[in-house]
Protein backbone atom coordinates (compact mmCIF):
# COMPACT_ATOMS: atom_id res chain seq x y z
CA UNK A 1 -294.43 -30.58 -132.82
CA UNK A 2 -291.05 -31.41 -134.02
CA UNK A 3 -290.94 -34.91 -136.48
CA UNK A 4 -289.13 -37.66 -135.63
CA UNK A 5 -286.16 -37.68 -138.64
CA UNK A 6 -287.29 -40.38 -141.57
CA UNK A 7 -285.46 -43.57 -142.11
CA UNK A 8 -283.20 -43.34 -144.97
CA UNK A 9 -282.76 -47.50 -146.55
CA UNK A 10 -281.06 -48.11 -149.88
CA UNK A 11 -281.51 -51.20 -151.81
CA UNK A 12 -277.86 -52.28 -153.54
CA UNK A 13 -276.70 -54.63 -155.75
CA UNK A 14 -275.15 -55.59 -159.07
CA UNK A 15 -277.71 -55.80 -162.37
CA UNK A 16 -280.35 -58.47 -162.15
CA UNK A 17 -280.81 -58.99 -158.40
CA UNK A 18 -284.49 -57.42 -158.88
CA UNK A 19 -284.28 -54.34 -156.79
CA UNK A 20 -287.30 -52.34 -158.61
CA UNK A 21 -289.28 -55.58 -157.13
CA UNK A 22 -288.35 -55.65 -153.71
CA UNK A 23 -288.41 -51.71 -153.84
CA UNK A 24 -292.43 -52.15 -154.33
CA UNK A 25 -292.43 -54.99 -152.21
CA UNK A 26 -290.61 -52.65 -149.59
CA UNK A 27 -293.27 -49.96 -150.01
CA UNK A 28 -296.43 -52.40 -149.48
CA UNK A 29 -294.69 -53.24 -146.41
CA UNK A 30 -294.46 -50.12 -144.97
CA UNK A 31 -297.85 -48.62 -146.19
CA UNK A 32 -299.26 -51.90 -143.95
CA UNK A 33 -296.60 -50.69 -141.30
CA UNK A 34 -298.51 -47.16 -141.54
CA UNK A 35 -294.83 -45.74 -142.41
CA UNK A 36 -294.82 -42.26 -144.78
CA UNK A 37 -292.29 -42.77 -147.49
CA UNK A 38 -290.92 -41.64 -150.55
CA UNK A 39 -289.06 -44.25 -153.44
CA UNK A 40 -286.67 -42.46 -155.95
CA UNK A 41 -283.27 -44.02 -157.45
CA UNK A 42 -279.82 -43.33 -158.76
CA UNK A 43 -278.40 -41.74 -160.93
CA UNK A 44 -281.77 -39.92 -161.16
CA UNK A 45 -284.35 -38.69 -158.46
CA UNK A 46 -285.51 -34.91 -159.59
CA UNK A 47 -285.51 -34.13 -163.20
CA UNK A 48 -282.24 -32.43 -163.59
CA UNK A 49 -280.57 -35.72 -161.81
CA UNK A 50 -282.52 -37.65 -164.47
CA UNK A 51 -281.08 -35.84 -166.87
CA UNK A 52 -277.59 -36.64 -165.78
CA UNK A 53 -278.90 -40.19 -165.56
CA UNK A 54 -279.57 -40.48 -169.58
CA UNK A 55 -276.00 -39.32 -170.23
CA UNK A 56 -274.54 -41.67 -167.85
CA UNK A 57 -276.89 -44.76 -169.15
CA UNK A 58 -276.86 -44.30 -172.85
CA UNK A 59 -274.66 -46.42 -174.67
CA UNK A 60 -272.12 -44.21 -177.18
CA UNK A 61 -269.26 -44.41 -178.92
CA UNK A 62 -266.86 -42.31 -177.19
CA UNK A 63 -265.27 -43.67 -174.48
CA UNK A 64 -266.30 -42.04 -171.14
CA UNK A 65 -263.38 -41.42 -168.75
CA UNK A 66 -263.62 -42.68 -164.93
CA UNK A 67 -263.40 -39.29 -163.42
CA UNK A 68 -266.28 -38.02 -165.84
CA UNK A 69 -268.62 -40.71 -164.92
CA UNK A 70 -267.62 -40.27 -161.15
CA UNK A 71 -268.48 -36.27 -161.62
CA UNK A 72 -271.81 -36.70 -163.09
CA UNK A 73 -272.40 -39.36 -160.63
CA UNK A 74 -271.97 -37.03 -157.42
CA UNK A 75 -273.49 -33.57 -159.30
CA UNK A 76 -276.66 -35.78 -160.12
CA UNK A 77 -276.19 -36.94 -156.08
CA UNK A 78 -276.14 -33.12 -155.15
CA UNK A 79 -279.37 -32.57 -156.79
CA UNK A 80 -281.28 -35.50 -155.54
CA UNK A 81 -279.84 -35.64 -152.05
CA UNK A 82 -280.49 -31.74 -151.14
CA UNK A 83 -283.70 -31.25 -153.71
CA UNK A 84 -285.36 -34.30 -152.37
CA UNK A 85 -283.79 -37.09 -150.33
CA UNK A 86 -282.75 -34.82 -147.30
CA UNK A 87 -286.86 -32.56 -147.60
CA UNK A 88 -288.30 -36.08 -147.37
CA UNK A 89 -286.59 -37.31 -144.31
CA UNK A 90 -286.48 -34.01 -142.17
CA UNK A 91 -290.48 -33.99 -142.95
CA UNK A 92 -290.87 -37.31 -140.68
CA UNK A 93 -291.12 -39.35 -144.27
CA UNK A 94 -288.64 -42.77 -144.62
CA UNK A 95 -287.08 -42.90 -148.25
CA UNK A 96 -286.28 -45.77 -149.84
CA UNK A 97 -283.80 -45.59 -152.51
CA UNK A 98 -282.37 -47.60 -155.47
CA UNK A 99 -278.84 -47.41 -154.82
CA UNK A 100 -276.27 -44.46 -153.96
CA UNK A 101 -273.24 -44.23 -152.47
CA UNK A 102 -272.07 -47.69 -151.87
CA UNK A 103 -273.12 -48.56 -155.62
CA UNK A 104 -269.97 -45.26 -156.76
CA UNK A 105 -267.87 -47.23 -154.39
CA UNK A 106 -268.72 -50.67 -156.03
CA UNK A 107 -269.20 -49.65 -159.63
CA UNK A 108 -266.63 -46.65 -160.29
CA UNK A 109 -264.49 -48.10 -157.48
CA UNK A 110 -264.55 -52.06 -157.55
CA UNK A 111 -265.77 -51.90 -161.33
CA UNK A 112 -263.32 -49.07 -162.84
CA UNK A 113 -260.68 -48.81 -160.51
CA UNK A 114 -261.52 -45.31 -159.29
CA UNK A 115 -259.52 -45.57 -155.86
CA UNK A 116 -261.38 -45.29 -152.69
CA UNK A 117 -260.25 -42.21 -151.68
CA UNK A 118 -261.25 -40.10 -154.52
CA UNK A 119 -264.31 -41.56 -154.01
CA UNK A 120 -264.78 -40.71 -150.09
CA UNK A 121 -263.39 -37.01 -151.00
CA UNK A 122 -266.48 -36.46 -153.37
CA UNK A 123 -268.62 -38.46 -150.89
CA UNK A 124 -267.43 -35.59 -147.74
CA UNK A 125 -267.97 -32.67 -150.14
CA UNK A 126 -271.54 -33.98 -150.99
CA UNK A 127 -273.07 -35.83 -148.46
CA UNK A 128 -271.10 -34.23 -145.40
CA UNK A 129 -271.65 -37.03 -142.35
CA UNK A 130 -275.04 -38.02 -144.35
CA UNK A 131 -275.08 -41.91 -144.77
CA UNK A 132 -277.83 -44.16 -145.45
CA UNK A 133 -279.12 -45.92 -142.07
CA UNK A 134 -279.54 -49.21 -143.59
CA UNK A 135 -278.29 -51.02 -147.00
CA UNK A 136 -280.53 -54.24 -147.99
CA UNK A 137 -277.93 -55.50 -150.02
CA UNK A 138 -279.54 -57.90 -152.93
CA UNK A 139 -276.61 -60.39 -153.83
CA UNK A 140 -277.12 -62.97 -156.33
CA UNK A 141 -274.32 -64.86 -158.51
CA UNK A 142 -273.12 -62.47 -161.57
CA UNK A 143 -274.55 -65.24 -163.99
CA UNK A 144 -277.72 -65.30 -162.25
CA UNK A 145 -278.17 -61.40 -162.27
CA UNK A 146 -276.91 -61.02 -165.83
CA UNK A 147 -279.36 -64.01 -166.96
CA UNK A 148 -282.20 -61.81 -165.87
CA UNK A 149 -281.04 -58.65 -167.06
CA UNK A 150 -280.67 -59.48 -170.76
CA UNK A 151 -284.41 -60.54 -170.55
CA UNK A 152 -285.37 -57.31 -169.58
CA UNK A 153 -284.76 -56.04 -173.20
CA UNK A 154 -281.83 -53.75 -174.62
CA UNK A 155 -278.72 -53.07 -172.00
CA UNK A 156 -277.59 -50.02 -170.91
CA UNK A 157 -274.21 -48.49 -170.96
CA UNK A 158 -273.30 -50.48 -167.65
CA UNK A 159 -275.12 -53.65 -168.67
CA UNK A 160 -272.96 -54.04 -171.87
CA UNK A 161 -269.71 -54.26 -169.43
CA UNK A 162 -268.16 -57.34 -169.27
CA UNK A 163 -268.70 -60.21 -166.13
CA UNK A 164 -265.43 -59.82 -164.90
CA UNK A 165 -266.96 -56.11 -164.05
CA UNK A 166 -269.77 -57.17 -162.46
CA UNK A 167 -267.67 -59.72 -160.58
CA UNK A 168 -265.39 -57.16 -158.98
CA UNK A 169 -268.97 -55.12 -157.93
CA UNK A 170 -270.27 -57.60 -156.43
CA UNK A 171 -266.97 -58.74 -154.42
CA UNK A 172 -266.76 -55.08 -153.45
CA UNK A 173 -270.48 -55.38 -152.35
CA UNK A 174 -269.56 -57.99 -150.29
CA UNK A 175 -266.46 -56.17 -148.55
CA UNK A 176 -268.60 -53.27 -147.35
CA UNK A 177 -271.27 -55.70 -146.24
CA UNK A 178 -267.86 -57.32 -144.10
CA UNK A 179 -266.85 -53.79 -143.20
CA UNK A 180 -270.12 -52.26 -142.03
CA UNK A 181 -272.09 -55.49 -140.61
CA UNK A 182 -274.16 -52.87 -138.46
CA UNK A 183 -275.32 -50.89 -141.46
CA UNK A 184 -275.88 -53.99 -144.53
CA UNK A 185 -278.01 -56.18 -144.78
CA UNK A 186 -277.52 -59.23 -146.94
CA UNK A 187 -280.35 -60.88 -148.60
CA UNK A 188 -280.11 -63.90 -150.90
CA UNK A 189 -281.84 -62.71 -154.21
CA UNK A 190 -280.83 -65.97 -155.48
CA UNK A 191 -283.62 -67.30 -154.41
CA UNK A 192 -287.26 -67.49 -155.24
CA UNK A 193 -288.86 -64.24 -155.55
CA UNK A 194 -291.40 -64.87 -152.88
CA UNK A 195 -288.78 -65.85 -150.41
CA UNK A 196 -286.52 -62.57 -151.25
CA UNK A 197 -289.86 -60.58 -150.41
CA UNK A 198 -290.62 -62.45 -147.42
CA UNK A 199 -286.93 -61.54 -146.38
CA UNK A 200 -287.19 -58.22 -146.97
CA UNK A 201 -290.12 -57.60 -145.28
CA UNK A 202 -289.58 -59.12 -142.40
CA UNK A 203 -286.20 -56.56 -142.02
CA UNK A 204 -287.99 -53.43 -142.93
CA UNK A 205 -290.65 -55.07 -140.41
CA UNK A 206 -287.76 -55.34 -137.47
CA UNK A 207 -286.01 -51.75 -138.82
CA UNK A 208 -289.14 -50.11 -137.92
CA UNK A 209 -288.94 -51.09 -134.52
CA UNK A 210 -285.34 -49.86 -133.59
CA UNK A 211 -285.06 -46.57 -132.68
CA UNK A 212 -284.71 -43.23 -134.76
CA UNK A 213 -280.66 -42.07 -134.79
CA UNK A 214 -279.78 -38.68 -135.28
């Protein structure tokens, strides 16, 4: 018997929009639904991507140069994508996964700079033609997100950018979302949490009922 390929979803968004929640709340849903999955993140996913993760995340002071986080972005991408994200969905399983490529084009492209080209090279040499199948895209206001986030305890690297950073992610967010209307999702994370969950349930609900690309 040959498996139907997984579903491949990635929750996006800029810090605070509670994306850890609605990843649980996503996985509830879809062990009612019956649905085999798998939840991993990024930067991170198999233990030599979390490595790359810690050096990307902690806070130092030397500077770190655009093209070095982009690098250790896509090599820790490499390792999670072929070492676990592509096993998972060719063995019939759907993976749900916090953030990937869309956050390098928001946060090293709309955040640093890092032009979108250089960004789609790495993206071909990586990934090949393999895209997520659907983005839930969490957008709240940066104030909102940021509010939330420094409750959460000491910032990360990212965290300590300034707003005007997370305001160019989150307008880049939005472009894609313009872009690719087909593939994003938008869900108001502004809201209370229950109704965010009720929202994304419901999608992964109606996802589950379209039919399996190739």
């Amino acid at each position: 018997m040959i498996l139907a390929r997984g579903r491949f979803i990635t929750f996006e968004g800029t810090e605070g929009v509670g994306k850890s929640t609605q990843l649980d709340n996503a996985a509830k849903t879809l062990e009612r639904l019956g649905i085999d999955y798998i939840v991993t993140r990024e930067p991170g996913g198999t233990p030599m991507a979390e490595s790359i993760r810690e050096l990307l995340l902690a806070p130092r002071e030397e500077s770190v140069h655009e093209t070095t986080e982009l690098l250790l972005m896509f090599a820790a991408r490499a390792q999670h994508l072929h070492n676990r994200i592509l096993p998972a969905l060719s063995a019939g399983k759907w993976v749900l996964c916090d953030r990937f490529t869309d956050a390098t084009f928001a946060y090293q492209g709309g955040g640093r700079g890092v032009s979108r080209e250089r960004i789609a090279l790495l993206e071909a040499l990586v990934q090949g033609e393999m895209r997520p199948d659907h983005v839930i895209l969490l957008d709240a206001p940066v104030e909102t997100g940021m509010a939330r986030a420094r409750k959460r305890g000491e910032l990360d690297r990212f965290e300590r950018e300034a707003q005007a950073f997370f305001q160019r992610i989150r307008e880049t967010y939005l472009e894609r979302a313009t872009e690719m209307p087909g593939r994003y999702h938008v869900v108001n994370a502004a809201l209370p949490l229950e109704q965010v969950s009720e929202s994304v349930s419901a999608l992964l609900t109606a996802l589950a009922k379209l039919p399996v690309s190739d």
